[in-house]
PDB file of N, CA and C in Angstrom:
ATOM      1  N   UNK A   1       0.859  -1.165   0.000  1.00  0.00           N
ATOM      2  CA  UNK A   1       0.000   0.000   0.000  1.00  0.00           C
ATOM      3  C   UNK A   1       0.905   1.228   0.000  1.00  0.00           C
ATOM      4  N   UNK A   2       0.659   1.797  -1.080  1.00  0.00           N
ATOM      5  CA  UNK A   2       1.616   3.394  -1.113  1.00  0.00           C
ATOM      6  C   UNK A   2       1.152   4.280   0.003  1.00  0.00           C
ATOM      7  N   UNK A   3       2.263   4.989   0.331  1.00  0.00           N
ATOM      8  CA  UNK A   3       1.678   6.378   1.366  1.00  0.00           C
ATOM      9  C   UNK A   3       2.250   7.716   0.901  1.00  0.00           C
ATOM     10  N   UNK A   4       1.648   8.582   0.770  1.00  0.00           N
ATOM     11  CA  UNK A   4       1.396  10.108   0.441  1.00  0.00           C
ATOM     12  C   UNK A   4       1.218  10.854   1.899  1.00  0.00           C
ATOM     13  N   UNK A   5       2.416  12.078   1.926  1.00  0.00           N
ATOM     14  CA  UNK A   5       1.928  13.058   3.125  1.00  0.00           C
ATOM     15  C   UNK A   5       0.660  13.942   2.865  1.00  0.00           C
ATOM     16  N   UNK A   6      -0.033  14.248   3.640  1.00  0.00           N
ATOM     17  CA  UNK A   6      -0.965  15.038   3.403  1.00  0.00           C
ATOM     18  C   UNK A   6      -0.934  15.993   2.522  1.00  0.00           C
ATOM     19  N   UNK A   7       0.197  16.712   2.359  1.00  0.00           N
ATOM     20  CA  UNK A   7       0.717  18.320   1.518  1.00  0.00           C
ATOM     21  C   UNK A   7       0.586  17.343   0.007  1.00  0.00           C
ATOM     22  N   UNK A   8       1.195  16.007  -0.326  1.00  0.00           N
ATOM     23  CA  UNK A   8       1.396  15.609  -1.331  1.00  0.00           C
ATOM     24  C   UNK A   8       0.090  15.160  -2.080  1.00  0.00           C
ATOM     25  N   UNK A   9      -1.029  14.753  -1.159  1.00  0.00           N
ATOM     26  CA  UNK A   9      -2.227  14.461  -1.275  1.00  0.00           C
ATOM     27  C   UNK A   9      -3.157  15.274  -1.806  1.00  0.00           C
ATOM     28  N   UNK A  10      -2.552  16.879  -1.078  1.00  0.00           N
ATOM     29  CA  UNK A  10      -3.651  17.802  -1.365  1.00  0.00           C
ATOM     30  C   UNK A  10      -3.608  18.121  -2.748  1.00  0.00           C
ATOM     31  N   UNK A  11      -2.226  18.373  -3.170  1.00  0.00           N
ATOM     32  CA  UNK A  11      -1.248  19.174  -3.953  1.00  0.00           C
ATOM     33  C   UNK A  11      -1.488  18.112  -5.552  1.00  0.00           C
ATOM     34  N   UNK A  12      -2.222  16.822  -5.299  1.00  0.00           N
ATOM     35  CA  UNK A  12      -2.166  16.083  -6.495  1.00  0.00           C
ATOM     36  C   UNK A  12      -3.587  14.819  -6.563  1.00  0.00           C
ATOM     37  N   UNK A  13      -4.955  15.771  -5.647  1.00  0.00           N
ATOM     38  CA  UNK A  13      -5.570  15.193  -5.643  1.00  0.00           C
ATOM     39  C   UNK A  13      -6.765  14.114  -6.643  1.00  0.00           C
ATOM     40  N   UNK A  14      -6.585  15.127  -7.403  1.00  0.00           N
ATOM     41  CA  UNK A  14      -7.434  14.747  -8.902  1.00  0.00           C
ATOM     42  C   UNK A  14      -6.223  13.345  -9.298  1.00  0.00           C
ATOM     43  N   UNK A  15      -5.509  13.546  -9.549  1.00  0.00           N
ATOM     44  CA  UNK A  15      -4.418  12.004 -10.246  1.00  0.00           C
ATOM     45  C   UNK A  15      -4.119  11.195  -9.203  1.00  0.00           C
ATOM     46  N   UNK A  16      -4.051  11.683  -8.123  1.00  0.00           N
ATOM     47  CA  UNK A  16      -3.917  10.429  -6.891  1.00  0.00           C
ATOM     48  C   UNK A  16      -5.857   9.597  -7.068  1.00  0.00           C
ATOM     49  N   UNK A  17      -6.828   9.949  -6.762  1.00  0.00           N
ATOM     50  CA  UNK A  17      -8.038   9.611  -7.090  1.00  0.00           C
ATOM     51  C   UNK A  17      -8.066   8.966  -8.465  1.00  0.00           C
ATOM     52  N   UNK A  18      -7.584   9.373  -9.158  1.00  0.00           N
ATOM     53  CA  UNK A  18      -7.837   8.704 -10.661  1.00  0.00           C
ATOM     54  C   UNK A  18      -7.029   6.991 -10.704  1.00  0.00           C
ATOM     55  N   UNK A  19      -6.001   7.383 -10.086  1.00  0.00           N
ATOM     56  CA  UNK A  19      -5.103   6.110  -9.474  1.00  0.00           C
ATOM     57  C   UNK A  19      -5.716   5.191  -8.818  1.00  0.00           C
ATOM     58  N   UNK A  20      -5.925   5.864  -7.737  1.00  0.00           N
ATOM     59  CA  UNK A  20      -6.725   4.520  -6.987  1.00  0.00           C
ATOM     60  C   UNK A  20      -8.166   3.835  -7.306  1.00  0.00           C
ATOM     61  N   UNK A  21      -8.653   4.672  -8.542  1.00  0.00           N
ATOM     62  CA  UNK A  21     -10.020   3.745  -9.120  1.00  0.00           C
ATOM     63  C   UNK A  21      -9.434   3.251  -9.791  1.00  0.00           C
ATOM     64  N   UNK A  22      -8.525   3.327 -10.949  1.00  0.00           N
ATOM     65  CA  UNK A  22      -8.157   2.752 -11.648  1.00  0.00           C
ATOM     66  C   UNK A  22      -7.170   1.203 -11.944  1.00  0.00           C
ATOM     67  N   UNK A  23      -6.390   1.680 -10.424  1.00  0.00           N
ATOM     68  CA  UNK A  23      -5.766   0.347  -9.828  1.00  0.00           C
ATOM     69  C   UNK A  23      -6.337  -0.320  -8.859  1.00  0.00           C
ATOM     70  N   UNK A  24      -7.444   0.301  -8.090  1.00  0.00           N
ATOM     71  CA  UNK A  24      -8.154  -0.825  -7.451  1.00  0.00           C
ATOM     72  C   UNK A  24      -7.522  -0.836  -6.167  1.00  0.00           C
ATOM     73  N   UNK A  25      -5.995   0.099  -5.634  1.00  0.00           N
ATOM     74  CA  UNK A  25      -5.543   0.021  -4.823  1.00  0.00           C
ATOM     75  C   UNK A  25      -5.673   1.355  -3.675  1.00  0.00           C
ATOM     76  N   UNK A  26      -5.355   0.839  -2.341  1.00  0.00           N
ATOM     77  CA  UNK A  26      -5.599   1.695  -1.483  1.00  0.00           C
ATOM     78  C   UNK A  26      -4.589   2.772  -0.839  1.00  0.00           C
ATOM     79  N   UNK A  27      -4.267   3.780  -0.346  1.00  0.00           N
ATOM     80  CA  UNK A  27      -3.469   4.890  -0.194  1.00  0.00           C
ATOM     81  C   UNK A  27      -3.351   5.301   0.954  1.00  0.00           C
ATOM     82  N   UNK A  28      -2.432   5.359   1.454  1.00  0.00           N
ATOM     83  CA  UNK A  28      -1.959   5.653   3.362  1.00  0.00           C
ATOM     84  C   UNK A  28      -1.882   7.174   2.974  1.00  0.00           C
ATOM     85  N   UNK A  29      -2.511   7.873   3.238  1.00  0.00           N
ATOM     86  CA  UNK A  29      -2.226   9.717   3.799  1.00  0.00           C
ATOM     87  C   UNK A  29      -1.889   9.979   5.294  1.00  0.00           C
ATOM     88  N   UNK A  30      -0.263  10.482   4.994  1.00  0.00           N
ATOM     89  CA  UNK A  30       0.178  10.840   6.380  1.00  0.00           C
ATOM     90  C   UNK A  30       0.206  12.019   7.129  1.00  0.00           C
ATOM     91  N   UNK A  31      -0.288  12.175   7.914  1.00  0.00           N
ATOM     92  CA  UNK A  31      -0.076  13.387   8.535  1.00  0.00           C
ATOM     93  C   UNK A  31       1.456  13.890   9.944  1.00  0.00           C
ATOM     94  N   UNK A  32       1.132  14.945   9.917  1.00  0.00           N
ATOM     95  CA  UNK A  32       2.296  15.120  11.260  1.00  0.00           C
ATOM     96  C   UNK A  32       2.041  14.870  12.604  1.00  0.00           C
ATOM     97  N   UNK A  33       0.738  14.741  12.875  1.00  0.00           N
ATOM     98  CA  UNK A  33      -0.181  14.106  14.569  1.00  0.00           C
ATOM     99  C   UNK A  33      -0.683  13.379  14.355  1.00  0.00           C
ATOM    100  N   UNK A  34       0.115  12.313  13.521  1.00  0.00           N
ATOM    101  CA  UNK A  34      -0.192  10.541  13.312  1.00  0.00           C
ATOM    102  C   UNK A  34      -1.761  10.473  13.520  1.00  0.00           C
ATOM    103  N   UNK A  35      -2.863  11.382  12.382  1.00  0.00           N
ATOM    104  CA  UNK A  35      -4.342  11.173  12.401  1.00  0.00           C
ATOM    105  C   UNK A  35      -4.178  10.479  10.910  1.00  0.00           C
ATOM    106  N   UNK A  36      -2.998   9.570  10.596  1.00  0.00           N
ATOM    107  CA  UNK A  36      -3.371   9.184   9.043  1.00  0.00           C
ATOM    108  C   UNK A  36      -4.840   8.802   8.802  1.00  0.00           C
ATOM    109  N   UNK A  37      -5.125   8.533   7.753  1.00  0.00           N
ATOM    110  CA  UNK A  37      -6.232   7.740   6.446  1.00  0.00           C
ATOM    111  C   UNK A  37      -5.910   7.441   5.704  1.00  0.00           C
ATOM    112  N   UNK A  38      -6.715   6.039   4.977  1.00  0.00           N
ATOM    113  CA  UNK A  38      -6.751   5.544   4.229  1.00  0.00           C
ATOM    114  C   UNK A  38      -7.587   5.680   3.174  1.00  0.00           C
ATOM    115  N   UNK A  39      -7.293   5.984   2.148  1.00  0.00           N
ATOM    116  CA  UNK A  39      -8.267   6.530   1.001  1.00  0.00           C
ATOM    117  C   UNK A  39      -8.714   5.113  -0.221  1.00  0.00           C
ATOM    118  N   UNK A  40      -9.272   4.599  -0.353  1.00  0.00           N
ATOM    119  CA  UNK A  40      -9.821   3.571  -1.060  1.00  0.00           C
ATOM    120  C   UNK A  40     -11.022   4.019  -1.743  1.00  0.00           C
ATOM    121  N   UNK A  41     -11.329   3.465  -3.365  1.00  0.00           N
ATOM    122  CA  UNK A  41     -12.226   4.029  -3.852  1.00  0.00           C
ATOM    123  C   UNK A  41     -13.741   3.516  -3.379  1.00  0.00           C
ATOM    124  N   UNK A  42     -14.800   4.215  -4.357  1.00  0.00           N
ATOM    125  CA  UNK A  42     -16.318   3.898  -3.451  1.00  0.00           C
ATOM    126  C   UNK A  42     -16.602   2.050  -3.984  1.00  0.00           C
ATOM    127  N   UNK A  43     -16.045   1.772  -5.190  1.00  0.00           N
ATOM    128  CA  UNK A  43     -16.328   0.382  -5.597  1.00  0.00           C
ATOM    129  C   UNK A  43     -15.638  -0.444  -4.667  1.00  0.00           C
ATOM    130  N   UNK A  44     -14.396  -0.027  -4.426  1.00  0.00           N
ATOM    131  CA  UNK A  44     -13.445  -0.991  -3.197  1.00  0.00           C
ATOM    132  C   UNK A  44     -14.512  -0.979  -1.988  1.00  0.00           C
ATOM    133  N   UNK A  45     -14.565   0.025  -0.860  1.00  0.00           N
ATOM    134  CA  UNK A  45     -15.469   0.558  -0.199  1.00  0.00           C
ATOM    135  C   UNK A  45     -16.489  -0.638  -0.172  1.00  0.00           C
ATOM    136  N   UNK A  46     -17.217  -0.510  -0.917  1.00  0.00           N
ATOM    137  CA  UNK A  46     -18.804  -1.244  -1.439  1.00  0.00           C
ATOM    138  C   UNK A  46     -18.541  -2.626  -0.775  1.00  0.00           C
ATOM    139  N   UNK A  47     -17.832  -3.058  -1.620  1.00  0.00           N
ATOM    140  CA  UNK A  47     -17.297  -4.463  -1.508  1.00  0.00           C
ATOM    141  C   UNK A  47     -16.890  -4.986  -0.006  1.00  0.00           C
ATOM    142  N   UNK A  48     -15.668  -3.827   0.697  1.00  0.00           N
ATOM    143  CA  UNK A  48     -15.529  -4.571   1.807  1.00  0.00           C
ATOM    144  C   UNK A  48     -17.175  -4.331   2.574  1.00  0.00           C
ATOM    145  N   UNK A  49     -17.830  -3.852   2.201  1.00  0.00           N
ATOM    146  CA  UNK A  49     -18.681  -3.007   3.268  1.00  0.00           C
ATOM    147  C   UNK A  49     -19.895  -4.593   3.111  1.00  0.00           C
ATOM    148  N   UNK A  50     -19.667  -4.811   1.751  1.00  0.00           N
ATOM    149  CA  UNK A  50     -20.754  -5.965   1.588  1.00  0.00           C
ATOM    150  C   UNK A  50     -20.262  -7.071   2.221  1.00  0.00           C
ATOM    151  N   UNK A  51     -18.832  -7.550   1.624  1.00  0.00           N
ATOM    152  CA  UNK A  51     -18.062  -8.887   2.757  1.00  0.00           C
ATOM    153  C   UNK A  51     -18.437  -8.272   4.054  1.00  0.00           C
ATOM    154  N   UNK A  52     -17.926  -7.273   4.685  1.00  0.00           N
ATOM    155  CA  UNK A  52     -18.308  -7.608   6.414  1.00  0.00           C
ATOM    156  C   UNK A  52     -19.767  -7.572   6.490  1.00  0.00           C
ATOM    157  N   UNK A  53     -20.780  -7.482   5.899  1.00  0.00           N
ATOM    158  CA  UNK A  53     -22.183  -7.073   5.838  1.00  0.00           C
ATOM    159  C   UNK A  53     -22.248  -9.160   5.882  1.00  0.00           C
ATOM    160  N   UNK A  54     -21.874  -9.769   5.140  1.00  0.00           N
ATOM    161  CA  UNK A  54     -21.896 -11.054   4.735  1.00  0.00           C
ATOM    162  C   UNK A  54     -21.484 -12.447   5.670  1.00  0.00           C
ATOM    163  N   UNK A  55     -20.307 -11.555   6.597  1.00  0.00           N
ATOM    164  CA  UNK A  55     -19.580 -12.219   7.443  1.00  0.00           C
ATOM    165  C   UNK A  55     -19.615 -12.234   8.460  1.00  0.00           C
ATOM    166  N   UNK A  56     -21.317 -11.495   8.704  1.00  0.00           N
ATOM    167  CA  UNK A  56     -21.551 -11.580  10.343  1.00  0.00           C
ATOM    168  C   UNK A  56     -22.083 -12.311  10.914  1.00  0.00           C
ATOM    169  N   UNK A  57     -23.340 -12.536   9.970  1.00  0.00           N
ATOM    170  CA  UNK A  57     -23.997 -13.665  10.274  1.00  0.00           C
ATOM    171  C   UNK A  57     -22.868 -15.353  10.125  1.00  0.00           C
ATOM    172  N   UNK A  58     -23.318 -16.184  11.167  1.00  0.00           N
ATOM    173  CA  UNK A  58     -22.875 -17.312  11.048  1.00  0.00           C
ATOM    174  C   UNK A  58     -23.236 -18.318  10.007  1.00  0.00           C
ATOM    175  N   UNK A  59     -24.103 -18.589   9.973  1.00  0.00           N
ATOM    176  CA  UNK A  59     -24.920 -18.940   8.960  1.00  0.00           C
ATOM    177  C   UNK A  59     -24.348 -18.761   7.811  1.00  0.00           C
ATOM    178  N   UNK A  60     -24.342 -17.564   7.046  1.00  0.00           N
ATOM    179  CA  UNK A  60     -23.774 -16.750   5.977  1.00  0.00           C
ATOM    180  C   UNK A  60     -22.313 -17.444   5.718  1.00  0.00           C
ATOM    181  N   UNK A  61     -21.484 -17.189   6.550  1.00  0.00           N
ATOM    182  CA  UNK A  61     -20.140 -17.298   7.045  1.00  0.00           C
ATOM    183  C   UNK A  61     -20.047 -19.105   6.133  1.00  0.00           C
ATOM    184  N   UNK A  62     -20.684 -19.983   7.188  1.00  0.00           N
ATOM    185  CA  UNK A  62     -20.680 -21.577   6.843  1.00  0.00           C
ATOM    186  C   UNK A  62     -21.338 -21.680   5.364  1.00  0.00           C
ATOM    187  N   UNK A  63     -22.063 -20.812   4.958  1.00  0.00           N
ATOM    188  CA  UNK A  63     -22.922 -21.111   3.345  1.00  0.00           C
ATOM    189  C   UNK A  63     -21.506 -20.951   2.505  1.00  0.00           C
ATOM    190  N   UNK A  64     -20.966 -19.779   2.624  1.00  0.00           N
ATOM    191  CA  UNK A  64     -19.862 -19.586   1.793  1.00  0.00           C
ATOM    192  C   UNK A  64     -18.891 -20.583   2.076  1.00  0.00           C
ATOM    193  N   UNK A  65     -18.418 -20.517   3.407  1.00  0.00           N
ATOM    194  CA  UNK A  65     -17.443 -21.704   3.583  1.00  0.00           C
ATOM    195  C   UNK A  65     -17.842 -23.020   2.724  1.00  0.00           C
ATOM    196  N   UNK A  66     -18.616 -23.656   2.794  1.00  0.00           N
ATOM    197  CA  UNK A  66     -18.848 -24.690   1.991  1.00  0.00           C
ATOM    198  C   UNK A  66     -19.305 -24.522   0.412  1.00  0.00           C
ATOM    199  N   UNK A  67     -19.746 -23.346   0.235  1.00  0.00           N
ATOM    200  CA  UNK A  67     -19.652 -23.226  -1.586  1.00  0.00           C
ATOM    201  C   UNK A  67     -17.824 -23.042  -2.079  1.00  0.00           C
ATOM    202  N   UNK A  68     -17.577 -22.544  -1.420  1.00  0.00           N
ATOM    203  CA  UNK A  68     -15.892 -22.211  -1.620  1.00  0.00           C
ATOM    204  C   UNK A  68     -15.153 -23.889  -2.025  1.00  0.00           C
ATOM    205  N   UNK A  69     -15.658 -24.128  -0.784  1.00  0.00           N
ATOM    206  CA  UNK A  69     -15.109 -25.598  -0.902  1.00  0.00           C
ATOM    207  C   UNK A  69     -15.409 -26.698  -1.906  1.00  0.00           C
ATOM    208  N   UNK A  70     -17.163 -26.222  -2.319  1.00  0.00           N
ATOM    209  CA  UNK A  70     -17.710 -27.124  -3.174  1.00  0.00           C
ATOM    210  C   UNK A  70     -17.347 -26.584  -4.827  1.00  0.00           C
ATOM    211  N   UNK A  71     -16.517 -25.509  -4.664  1.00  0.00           N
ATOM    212  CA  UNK A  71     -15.853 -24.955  -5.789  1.00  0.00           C
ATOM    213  C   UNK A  71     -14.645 -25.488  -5.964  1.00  0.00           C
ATOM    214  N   UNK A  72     -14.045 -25.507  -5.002  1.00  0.00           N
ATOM    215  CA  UNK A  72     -12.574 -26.321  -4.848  1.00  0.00           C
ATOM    216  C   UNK A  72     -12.487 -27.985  -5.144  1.00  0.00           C
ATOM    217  N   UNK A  73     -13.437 -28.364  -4.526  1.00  0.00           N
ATOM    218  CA  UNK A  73     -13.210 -29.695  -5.226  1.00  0.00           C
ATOM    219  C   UNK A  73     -13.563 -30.042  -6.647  1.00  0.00           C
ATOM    220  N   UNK A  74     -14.719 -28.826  -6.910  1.00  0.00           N
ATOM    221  CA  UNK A  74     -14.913 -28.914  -8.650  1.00  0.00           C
ATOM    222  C   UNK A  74     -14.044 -29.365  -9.501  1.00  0.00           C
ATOM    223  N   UNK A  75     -13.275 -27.847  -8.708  1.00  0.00           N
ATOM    224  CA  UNK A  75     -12.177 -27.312  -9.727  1.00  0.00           C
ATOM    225  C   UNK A  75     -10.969 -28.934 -10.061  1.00  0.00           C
ATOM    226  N   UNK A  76     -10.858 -29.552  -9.001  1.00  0.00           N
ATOM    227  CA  UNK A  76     -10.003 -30.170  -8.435  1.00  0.00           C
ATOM    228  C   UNK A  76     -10.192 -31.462  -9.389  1.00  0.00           C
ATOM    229  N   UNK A  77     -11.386 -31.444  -9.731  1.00  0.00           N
ATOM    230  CA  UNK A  77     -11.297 -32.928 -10.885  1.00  0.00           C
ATOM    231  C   UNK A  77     -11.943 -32.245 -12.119  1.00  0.00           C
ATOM    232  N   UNK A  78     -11.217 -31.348 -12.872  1.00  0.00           N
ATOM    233  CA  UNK A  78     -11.496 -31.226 -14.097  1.00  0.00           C
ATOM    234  C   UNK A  78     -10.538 -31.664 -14.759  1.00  0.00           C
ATOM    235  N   UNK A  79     -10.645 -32.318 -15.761  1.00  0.00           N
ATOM    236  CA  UNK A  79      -9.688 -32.269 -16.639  1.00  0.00           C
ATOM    237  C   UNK A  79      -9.574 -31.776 -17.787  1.00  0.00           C
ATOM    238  N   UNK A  80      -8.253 -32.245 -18.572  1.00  0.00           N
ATOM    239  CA  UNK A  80      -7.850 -31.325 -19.522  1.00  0.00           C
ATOM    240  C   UNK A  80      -8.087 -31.766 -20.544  1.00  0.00           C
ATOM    241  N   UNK A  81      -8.196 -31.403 -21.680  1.00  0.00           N
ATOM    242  CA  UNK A  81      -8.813 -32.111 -22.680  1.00  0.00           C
ATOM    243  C   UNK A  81      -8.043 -31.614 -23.893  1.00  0.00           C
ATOM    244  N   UNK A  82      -7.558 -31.765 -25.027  1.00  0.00           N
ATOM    245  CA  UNK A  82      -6.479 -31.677 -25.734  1.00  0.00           C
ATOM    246  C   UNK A  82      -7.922 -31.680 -26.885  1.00  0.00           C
ATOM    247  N   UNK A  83      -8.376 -30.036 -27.212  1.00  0.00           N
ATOM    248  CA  UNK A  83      -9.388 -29.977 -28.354  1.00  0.00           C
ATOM    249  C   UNK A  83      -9.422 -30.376 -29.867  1.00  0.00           C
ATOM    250  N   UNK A  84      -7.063 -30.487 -30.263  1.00  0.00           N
ATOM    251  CA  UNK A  84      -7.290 -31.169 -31.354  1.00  0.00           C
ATOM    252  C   UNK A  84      -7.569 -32.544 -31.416  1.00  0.00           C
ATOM    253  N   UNK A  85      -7.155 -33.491 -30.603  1.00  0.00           N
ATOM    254  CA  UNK A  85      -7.448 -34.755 -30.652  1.00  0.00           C
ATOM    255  C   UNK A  85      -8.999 -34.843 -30.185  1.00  0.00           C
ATOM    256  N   UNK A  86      -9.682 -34.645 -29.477  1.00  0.00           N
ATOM    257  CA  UNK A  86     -11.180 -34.603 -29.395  1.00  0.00           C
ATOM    258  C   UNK A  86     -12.037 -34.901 -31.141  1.00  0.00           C
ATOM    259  N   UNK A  87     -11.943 -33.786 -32.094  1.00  0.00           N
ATOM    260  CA  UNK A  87     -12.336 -32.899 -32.835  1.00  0.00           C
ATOM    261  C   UNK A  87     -11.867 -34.174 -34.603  1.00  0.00           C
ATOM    262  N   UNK A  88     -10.867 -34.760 -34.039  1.00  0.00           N
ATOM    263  CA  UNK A  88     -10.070 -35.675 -35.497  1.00  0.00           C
ATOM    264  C   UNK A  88     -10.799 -36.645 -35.744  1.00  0.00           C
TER     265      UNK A  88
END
């Protein structure tokens, strides 16, 4: 995670913002009475806001846990299939 002092933040706010939607990544702003922030865009935002919205309930928590898993073992016996020999 990059960090920007506040002066550098202010001083280049429009392209620092354009950055972090665009990379998806989040931004430490430092100050001098250690009140930093973290600046993350509203789509990032959304998302964690929906995972912890998702991850409170228990219930919720075990549904995913086991689709995750029932994804993992999917994944885990597919095989590969070689489309020119199929196709001859």
């Amino acid at each position: 995670m990059e960090a920007v002092t506040y002066s550098n933040f202010r001083q280049n706010l429009r392209g620092l913002m354009r950055q972090i939607n665009d990379d998806s990544e989040r931004l430490v702003v430092t100050t001098n009475d250690n009140t930093d922030v973290v600046v993350l865009s509203k789509s990032d935002y959304d998302a964690w806001q929906e995972t912890f919205y998702l991850m409170q309930s228990k219930l919720n928590r075990t549904r995913l846990d086991d689709a995750i898993t029932d994804v993992e073992r999917s994944l885990s016996n597919l095989k590969e299939f070689d489309l020119d020999e199929e196709f001859e």
